[in-house]
N, C-alpha and C. Protein backbone atom coordinates (compact mmCIF):
# COMPACT_ATOMS: atom_id res chain seq x y z
N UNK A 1 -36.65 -0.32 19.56
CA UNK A 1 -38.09 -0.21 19.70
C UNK A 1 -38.54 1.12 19.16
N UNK A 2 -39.61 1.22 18.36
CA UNK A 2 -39.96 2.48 17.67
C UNK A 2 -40.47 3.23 18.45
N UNK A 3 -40.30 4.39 18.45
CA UNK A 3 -41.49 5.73 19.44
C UNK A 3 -42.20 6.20 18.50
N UNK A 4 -43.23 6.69 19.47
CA UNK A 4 -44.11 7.63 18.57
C UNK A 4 -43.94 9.12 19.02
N UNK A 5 -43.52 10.18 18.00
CA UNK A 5 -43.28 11.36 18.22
C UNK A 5 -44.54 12.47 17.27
N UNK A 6 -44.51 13.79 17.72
CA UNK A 6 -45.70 14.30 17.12
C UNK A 6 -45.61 13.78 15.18
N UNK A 7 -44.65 13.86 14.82
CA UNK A 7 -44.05 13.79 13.42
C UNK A 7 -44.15 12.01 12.97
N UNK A 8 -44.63 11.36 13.84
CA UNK A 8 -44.91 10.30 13.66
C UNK A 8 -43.80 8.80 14.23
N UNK A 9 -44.06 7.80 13.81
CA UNK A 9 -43.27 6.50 14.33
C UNK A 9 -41.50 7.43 14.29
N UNK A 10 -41.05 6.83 15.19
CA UNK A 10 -39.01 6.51 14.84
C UNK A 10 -38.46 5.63 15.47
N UNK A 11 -37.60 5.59 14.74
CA UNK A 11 -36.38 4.31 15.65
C UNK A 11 -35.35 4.44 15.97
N UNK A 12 -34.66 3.90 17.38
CA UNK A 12 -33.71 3.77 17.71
C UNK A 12 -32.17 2.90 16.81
N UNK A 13 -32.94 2.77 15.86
CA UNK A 13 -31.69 1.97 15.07
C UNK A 13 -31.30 3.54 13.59
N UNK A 14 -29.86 3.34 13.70
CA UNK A 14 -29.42 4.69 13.10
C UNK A 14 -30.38 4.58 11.34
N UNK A 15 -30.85 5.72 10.76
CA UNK A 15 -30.86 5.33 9.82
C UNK A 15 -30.35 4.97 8.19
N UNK A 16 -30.92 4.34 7.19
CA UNK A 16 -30.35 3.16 6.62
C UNK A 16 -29.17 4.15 5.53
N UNK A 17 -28.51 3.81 4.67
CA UNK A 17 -28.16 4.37 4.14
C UNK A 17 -28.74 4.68 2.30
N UNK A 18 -28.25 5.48 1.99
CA UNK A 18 -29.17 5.64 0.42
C UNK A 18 -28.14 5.16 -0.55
N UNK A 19 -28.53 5.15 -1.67
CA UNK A 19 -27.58 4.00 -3.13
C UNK A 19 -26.51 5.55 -3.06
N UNK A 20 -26.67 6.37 -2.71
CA UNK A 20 -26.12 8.29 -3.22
C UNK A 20 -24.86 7.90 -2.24
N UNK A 21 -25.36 7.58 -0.75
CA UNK A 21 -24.43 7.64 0.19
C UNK A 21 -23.47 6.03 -0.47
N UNK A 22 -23.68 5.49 -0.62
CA UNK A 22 -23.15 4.48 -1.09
C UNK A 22 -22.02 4.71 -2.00
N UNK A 23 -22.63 5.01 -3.24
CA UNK A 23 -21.86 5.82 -4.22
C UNK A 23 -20.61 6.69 -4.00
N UNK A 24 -20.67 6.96 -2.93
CA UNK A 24 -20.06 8.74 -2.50
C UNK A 24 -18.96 8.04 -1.53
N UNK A 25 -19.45 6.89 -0.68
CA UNK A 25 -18.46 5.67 0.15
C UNK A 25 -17.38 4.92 -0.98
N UNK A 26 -18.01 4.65 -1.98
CA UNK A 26 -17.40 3.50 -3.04
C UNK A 26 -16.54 4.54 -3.88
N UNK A 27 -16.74 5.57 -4.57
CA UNK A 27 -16.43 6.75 -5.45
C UNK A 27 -15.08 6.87 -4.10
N UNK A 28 -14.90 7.43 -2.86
CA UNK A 28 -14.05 7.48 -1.85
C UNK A 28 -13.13 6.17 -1.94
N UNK A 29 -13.23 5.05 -1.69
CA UNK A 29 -12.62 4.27 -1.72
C UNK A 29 -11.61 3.74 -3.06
N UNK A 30 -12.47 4.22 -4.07
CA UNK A 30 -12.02 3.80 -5.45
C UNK A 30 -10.67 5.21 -5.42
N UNK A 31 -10.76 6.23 -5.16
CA UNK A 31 -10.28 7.38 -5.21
C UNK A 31 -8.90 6.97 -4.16
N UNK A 32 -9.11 6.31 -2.72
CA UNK A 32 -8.09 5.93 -2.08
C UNK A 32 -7.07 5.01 -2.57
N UNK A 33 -8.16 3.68 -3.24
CA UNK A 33 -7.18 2.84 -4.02
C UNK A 33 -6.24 3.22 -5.40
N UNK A 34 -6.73 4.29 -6.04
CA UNK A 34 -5.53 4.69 -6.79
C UNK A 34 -4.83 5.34 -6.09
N UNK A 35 -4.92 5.89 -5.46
CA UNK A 35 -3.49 7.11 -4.78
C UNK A 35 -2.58 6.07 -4.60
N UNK A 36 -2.71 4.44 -4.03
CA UNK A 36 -1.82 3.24 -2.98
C UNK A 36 -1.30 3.19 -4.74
N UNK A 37 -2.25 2.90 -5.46
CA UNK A 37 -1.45 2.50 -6.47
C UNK A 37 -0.02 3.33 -7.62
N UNK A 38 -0.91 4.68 -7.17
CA UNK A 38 -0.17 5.73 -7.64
C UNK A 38 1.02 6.08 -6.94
N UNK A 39 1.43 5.53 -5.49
CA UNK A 39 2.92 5.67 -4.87
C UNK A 39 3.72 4.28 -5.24
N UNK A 40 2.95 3.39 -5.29
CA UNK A 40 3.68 2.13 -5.65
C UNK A 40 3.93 1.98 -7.45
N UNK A 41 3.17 3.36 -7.93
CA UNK A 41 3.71 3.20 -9.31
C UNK A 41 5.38 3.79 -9.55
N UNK A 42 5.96 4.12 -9.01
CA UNK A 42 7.14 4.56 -9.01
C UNK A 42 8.18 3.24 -8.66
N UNK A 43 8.99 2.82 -9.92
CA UNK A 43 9.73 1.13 -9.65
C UNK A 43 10.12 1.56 -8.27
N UNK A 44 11.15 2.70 -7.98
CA UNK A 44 11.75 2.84 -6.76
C UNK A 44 10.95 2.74 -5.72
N UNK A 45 9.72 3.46 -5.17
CA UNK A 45 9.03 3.30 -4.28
C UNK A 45 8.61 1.15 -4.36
N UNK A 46 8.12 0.56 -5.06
CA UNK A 46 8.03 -0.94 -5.69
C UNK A 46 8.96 -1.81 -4.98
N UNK A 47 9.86 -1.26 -5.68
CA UNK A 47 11.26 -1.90 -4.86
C UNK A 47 11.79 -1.74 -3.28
N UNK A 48 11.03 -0.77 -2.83
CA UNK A 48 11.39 -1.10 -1.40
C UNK A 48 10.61 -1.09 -0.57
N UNK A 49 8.91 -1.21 -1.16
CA UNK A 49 8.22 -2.14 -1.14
C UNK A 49 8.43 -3.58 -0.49
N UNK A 50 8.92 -3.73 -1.90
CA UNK A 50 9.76 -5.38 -2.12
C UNK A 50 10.77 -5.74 -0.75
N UNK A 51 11.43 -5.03 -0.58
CA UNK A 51 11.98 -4.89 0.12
C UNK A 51 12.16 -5.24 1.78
N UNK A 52 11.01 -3.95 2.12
CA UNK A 52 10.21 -3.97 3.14
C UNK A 52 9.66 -4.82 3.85
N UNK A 53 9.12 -5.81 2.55
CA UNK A 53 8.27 -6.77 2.70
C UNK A 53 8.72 -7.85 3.14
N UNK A 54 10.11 -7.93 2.70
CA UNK A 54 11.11 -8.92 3.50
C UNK A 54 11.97 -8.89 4.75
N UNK A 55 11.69 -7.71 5.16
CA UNK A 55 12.61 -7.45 6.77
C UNK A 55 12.91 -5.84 6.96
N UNK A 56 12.77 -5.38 8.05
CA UNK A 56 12.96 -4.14 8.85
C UNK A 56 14.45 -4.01 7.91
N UNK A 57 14.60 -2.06 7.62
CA UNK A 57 15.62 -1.86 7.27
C UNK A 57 15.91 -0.46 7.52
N UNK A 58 16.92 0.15 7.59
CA UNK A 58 17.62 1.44 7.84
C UNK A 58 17.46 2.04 6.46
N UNK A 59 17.45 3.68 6.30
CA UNK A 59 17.64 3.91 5.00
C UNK A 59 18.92 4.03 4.61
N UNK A 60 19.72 3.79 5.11
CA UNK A 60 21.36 3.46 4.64
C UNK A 60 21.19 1.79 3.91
N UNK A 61 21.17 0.90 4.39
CA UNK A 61 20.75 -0.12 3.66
C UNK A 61 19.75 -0.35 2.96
N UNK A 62 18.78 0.42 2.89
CA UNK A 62 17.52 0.68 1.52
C UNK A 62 18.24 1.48 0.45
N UNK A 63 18.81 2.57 0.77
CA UNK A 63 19.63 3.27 -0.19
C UNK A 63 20.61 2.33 -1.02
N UNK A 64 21.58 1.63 -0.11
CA UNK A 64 22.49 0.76 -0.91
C UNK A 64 21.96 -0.67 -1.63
N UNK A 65 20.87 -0.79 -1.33
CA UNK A 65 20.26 -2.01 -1.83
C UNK A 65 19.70 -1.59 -3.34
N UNK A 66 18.90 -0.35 -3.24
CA UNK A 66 18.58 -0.16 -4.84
C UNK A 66 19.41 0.74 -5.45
N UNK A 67 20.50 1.31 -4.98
CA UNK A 67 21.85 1.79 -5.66
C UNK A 67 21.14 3.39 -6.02
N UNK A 68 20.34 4.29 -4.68
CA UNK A 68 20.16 5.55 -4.25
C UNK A 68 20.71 6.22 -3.62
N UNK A 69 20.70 7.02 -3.48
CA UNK A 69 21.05 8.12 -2.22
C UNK A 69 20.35 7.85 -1.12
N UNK A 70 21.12 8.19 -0.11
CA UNK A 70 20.23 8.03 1.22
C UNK A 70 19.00 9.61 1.32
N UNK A 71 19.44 10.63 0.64
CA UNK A 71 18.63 11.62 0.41
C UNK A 71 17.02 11.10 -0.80
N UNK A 72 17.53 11.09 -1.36
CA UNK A 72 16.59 9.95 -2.33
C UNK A 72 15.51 9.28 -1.66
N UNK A 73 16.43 8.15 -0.97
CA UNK A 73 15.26 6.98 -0.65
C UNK A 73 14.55 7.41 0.48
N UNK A 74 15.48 8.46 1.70
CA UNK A 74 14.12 9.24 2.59
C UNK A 74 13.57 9.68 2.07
N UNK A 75 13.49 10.62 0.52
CA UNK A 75 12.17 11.23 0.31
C UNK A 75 10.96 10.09 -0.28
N UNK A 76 11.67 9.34 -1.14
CA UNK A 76 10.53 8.13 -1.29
C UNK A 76 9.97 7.48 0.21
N UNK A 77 10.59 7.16 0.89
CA UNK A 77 10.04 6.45 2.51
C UNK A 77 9.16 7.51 2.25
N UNK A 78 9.09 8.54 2.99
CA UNK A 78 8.39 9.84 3.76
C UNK A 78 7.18 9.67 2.88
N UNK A 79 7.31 9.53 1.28
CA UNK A 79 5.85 9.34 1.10
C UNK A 79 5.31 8.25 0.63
N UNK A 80 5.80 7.06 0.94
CA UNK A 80 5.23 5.70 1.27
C UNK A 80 4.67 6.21 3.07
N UNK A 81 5.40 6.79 4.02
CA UNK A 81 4.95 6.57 5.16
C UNK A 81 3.50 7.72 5.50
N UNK A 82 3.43 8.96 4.61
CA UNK A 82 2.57 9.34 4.24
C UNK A 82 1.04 8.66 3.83
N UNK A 83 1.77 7.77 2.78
CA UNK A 83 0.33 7.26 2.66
C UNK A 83 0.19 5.74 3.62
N UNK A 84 0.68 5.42 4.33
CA UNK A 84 -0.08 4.58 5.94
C UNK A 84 0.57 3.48 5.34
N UNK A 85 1.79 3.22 3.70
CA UNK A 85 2.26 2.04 3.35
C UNK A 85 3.62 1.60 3.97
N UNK A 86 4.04 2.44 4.88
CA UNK A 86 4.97 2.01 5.74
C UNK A 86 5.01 2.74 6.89
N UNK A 87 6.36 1.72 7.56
CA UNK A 87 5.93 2.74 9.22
C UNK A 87 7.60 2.89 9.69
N UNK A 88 7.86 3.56 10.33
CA UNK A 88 8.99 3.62 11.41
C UNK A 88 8.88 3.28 12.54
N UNK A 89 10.63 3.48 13.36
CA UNK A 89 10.57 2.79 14.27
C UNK A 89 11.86 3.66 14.64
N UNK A 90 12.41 4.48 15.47
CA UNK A 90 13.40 5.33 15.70
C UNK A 90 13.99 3.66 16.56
N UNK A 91 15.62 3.91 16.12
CA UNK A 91 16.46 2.79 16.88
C UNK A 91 17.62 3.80 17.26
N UNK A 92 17.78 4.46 18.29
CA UNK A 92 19.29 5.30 18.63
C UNK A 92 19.02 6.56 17.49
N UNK A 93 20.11 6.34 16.59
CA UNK A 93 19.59 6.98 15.85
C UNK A 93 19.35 7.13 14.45
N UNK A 94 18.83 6.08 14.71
CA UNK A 94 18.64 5.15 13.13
C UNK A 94 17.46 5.31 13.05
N UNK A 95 16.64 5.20 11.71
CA UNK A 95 14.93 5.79 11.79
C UNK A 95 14.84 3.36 10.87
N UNK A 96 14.40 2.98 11.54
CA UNK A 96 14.18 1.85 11.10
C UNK A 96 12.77 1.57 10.53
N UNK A 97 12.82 1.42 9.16
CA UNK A 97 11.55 1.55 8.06
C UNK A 97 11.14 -0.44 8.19
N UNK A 98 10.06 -0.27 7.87
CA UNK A 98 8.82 -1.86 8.08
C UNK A 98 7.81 -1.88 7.46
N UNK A 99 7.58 -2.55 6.96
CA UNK A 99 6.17 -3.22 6.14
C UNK A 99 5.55 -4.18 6.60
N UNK A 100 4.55 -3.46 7.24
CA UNK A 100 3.63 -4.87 8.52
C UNK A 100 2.18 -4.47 7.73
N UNK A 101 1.74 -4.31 6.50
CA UNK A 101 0.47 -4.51 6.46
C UNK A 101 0.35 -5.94 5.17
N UNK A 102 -0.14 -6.79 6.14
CA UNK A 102 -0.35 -8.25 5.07
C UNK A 102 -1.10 -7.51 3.74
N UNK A 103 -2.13 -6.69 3.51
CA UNK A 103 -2.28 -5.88 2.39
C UNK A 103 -1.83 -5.56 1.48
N UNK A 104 -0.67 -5.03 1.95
CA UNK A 104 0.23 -3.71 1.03
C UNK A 104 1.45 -5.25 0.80
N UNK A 105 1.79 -6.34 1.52
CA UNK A 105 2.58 -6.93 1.16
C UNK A 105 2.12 -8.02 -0.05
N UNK A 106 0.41 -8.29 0.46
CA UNK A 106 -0.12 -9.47 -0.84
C UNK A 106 -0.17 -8.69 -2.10
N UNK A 107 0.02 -6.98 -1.64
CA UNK A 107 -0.53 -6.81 -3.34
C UNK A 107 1.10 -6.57 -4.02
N UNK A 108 2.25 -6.05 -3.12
CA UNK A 108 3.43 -6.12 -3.93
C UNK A 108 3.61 -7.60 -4.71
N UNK A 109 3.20 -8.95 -3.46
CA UNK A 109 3.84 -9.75 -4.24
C UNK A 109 2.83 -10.50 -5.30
N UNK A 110 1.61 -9.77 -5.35
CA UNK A 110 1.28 -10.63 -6.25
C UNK A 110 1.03 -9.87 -8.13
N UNK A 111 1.66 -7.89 -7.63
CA UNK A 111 1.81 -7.54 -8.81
C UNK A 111 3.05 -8.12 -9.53
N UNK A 112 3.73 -8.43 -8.37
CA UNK A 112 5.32 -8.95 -8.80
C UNK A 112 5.30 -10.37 -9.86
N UNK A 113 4.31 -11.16 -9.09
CA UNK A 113 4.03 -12.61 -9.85
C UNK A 113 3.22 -12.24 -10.93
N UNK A 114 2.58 -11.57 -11.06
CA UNK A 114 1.97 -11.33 -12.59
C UNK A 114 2.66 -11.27 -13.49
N UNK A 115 3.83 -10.43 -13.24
CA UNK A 115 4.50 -9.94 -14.12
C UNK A 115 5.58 -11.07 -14.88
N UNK A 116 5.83 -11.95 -13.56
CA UNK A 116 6.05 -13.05 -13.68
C UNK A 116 5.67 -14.08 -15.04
N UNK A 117 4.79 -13.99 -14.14
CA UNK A 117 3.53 -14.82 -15.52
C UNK A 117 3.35 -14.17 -16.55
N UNK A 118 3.10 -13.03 -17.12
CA UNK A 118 3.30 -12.12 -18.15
C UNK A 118 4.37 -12.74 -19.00
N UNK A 119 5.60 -12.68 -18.10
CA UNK A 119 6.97 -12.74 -19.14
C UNK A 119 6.75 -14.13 -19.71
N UNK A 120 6.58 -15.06 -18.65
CA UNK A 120 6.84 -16.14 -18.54
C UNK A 120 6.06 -16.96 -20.10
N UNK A 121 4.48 -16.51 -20.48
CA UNK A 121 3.96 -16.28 -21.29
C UNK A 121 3.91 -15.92 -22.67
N UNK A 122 5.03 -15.41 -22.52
CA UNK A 122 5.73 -14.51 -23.44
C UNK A 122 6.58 -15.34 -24.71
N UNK A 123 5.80 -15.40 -25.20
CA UNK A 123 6.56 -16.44 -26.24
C UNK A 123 8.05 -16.02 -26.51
N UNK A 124 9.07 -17.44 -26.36
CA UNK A 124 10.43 -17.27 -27.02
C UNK A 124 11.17 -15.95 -26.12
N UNK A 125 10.05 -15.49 -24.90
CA UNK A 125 11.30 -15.00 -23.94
C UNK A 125 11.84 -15.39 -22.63
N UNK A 126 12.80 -15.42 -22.30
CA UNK A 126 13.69 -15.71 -21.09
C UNK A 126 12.81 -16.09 -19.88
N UNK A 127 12.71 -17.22 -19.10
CA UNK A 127 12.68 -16.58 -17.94
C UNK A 127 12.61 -15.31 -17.27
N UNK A 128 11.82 -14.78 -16.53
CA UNK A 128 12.62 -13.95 -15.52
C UNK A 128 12.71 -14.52 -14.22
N UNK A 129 13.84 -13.33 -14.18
CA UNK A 129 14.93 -13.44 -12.85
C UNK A 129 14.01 -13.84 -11.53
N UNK A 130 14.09 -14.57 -10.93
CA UNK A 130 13.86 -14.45 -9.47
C UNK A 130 14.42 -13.89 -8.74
N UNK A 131 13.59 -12.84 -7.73
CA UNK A 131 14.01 -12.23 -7.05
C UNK A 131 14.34 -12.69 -5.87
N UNK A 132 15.57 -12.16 -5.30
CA UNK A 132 16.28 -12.87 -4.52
C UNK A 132 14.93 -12.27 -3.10
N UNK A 133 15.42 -13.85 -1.92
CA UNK A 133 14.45 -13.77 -1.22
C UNK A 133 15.02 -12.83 0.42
């Protein structure tokens, strides 16, 4: 309901936003979405991603899965978990890494299937490999 103040009518409803504030929201967001893209541009970070996306794992078995160091693949985790694309889970004393955002998992697998389709497209080349599930 509007009041009347010396300065004239106001309202209790917050006010609206401007095309500037908009801009400055969207310009922010566009700025967030490359950074996600800019950690997942690294194949290694990609790959355990990929990974992730298929079941809770230790970095001893993330390490041996893409043929890293366990020094290695914690520093890649740490900044996947940095940017909010993965999470932990302390087990004893095992640090157990997860990929629970349906997000971050539709967009691994559907950069994965592009690429797919890319090859696939690809006149006079191979198949590619399916990745094991």
């Amino acid at each position: 309901m509007p009041k009347d103040t010396a300065d004239g009518p106001t309202s209790d409803e917050p006010p609206s936003t401007t095309a500037s504030d908009d801009a400055d929201e969207a310009a922010d967001l566009f700025d967030d979405a490359a950074e996600t893209f800019a950690i997942l541009g690294s194949p290694v970070r990609l790959q355990l991603a990929w990974l992730l996306s298929q079941g809770r794992r230790d970095v001893s078995s993330l390490a041996a899965e893409i043929g890293a160091s366990k020094a290695l693949t914690s520093q890649h985790l740490a900044k996947m978990r940095a940017a909010g694309l993965v999470s932990a889970r302390r087990k004893g004393k095992r640090q157990i890494y997860l990929l629970d955002d349906p997000h971050v998992i539709a967009l691994v697998e559907q950069v994965l299937d592009h690429h797919r389709d890319l090859r696939s497209r690809d006149a006079g080349a191979p198949p590619s490999p399916t990745l094991p599930s």
